[in-house]
C-alpha atoms as a PDB file:
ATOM      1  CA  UNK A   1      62.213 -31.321 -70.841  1.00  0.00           C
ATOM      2  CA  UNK A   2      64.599 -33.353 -69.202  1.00  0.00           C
ATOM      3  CA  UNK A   3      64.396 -34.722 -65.625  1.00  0.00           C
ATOM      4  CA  UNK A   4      65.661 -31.218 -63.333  1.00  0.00           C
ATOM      5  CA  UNK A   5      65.293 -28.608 -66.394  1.00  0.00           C
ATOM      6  CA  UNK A   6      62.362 -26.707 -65.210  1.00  0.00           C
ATOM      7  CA  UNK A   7      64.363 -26.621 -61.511  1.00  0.00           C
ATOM      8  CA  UNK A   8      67.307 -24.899 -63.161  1.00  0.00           C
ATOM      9  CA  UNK A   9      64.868 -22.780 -65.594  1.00  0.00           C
ATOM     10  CA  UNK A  10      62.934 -21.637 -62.644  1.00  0.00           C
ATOM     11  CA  UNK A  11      66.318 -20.493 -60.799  1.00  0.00           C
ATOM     12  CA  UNK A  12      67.734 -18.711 -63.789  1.00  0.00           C
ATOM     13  CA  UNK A  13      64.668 -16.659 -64.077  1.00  0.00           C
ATOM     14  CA  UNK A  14      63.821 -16.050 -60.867  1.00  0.00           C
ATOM     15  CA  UNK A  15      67.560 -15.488 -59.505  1.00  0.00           C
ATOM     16  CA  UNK A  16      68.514 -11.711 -58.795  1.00  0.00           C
ATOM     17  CA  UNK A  17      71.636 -10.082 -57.725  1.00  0.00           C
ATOM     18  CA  UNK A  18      71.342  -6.504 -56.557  1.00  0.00           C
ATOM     19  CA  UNK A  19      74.897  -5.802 -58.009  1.00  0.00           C
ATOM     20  CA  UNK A  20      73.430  -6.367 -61.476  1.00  0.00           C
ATOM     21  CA  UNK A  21      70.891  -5.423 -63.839  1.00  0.00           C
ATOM     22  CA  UNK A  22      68.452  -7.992 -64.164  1.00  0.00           C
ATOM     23  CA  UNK A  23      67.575  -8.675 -68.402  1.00  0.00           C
ATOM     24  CA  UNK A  24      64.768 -10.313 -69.733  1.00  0.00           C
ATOM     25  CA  UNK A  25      66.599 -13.158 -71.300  1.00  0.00           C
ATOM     26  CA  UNK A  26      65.258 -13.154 -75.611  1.00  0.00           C
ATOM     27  CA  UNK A  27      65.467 -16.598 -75.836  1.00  0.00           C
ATOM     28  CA  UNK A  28      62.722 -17.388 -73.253  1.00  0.00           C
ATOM     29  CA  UNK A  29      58.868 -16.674 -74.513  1.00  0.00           C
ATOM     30  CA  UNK A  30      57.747 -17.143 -70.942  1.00  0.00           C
ATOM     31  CA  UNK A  31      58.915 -13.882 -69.812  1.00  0.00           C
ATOM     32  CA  UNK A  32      56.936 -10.945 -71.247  1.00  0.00           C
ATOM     33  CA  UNK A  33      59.543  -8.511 -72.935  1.00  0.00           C
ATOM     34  CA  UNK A  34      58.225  -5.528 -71.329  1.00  0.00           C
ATOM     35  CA  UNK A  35      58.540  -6.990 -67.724  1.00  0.00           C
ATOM     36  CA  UNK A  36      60.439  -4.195 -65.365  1.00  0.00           C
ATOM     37  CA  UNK A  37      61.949  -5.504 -62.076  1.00  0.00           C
ATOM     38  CA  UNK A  38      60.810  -3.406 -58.578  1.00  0.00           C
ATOM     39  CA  UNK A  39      57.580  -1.955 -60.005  1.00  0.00           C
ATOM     40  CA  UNK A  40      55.380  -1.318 -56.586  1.00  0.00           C
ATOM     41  CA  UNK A  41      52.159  -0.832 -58.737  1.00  0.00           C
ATOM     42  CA  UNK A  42      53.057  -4.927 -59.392  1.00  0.00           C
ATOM     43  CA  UNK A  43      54.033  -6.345 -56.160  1.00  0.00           C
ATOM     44  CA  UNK A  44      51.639  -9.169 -55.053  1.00  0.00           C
ATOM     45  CA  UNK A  45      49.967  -8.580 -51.473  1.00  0.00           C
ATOM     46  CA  UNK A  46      51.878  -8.670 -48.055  1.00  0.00           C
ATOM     47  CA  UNK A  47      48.917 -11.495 -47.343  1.00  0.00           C
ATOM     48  CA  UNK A  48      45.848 -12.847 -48.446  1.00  0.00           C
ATOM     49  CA  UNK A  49      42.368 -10.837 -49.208  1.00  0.00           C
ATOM     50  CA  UNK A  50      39.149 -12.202 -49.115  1.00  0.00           C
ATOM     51  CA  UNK A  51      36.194 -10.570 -50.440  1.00  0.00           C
ATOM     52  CA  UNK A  52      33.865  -8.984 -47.615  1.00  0.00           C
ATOM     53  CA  UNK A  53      30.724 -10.972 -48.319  1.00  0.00           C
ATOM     54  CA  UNK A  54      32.257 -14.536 -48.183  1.00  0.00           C
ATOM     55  CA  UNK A  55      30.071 -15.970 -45.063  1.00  0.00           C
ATOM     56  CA  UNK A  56      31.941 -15.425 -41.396  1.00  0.00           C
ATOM     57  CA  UNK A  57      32.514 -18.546 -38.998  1.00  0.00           C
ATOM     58  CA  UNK A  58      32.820 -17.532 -34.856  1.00  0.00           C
ATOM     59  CA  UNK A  59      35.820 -19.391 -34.202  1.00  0.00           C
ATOM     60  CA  UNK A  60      35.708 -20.246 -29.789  1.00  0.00           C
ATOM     61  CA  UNK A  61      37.091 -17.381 -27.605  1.00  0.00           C
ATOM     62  CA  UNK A  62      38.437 -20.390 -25.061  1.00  0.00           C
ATOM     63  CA  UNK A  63      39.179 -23.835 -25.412  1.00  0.00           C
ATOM     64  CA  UNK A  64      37.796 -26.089 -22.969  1.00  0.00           C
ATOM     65  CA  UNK A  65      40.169 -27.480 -19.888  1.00  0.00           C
ATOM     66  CA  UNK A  66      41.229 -31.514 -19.327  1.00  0.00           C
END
């Protein structure tokens, strides 16, 4: 790929208008061709999990003073 061609690849697939239906563009074999926009079941997580028994560090309830 040229110099700035994944850039403008990444933009055309991930650009959205509201006004329009987004299409999963045939000529790109990155994109699966059953991919639906605004699926909830698919949406990544408002923020990061970590399983429960991953080992807990006390972080200091005060810092000391000057």
């Amino acid at each position: 790929m040229a110099r700035g061609d994944v850039a403008r690849l990444y933009h055309e697939l991930s650009s959205y208008e509201s006004v329009t239906e987004w299409r999963t563009p045939d000529w790109q074999p990155l994109v699966p061709k059953n991919f639906e926009t605004d699926v909830l079941e698919t949406f990544p997580a408002p923020c990061k999990a970590y399983p429960a028994e991953l080992p807990r560090v006390e972080l200091p309830r005060s810092w000391p003073s000057r």
